[in-house]
Protein backbone atom coordinates (compact mmCIF):
# COMPACT_ATOMS: atom_id res chain seq x y z
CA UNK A 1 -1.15 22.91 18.89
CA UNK A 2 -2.74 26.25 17.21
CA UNK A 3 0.14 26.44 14.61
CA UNK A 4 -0.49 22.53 13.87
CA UNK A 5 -4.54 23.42 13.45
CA UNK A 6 -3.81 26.47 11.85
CA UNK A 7 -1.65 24.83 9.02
CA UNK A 8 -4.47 21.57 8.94
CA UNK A 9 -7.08 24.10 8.38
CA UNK A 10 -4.71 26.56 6.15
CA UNK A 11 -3.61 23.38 3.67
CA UNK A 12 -7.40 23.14 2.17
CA UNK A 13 -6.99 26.52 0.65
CA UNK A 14 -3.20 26.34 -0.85
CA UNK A 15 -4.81 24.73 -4.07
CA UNK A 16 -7.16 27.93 -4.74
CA UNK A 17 -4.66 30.12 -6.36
CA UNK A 18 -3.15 27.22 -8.34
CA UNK A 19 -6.62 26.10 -9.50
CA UNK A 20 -5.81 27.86 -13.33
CA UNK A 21 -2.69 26.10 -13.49
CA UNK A 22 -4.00 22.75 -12.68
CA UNK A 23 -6.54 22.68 -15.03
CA UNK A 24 -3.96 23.53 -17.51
CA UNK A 25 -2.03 20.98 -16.78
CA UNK A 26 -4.53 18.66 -16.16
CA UNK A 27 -6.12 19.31 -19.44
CA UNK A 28 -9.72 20.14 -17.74
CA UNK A 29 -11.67 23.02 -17.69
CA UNK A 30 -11.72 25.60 -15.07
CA UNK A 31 -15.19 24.97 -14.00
CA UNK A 32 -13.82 21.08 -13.16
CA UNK A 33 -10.81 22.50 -12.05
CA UNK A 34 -13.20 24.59 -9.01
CA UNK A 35 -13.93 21.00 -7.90
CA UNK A 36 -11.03 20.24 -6.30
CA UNK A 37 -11.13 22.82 -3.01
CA UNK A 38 -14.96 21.75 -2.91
CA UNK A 39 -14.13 17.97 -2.34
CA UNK A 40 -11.37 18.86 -0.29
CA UNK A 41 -13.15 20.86 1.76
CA UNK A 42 -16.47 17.98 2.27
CA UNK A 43 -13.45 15.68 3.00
CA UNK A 44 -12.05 17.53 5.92
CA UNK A 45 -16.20 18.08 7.40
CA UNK A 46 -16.32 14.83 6.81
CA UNK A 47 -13.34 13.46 8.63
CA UNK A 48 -13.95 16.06 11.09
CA UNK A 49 -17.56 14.38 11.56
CA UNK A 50 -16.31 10.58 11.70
CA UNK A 51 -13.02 10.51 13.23
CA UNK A 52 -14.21 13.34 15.65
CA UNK A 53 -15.75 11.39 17.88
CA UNK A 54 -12.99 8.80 17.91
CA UNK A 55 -11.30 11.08 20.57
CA UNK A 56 -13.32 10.19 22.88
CA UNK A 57 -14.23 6.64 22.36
CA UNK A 58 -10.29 5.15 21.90
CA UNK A 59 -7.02 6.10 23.62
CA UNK A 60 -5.97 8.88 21.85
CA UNK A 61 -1.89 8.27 21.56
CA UNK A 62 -2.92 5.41 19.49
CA UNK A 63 -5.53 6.77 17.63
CA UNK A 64 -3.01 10.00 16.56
CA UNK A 65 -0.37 7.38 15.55
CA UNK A 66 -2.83 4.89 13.59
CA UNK A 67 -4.26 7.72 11.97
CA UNK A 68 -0.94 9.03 10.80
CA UNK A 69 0.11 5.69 9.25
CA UNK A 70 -3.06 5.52 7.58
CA UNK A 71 -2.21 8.67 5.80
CA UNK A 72 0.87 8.03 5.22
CA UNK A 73 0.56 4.88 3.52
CA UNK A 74 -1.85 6.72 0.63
CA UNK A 75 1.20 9.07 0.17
CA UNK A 76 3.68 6.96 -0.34
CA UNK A 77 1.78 4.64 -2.80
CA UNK A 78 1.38 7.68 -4.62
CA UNK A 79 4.84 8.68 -4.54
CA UNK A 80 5.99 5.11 -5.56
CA UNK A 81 3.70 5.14 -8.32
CA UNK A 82 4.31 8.19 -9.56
CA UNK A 83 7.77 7.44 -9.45
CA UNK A 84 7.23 4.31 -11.67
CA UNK A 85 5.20 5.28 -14.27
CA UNK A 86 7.84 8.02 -15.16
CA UNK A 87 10.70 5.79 -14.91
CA UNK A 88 8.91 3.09 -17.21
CA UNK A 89 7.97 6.24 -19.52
CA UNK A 90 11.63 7.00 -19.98
């Protein structure tokens, strides 16, 4: 369970050292580009805040496994879409 917090809480500072590249890539500035661990990081308070208190309201087995297909589904949207728009570019 600490490795599994550790790495949750480690994965909203990966992006900082890639911030110069993104914006490069990205075609932004770096000062928009400093944006992205600042979001990330209200998101995580902020899930922290609402789905905190879930724990103890709901059965948790159920809440760990909704929760997970709720983020998974984003992810592989993105991945399929991603996946799309290059193959319809080529």
């Amino acid at each position: 369970m600490a490795v599994t917090s550790g790495a949750a809480a480690a994965n909203l500072y990966y992006n900082q050292p890639l911030l110069a590249v993104i914006a490069q890539s990205f075609h932004i500035s770096e000062h928009t580009s400093g944006f992205i661990p600042m979001l990330t990081q209200i998101g995580y308070a902020l899930g922290i805040l609402l789905f905190g208190p879930l724990g103890d309201l709901l059965e948790r087995r159920k809440l760990i496994v909704t929760m997970l297909i709720a983020s998974a589904m984003p992810l592989a949207t993105t991945s399929w879409y991603r996946s799309c728009r290059c193959s319809s570019i080529i």
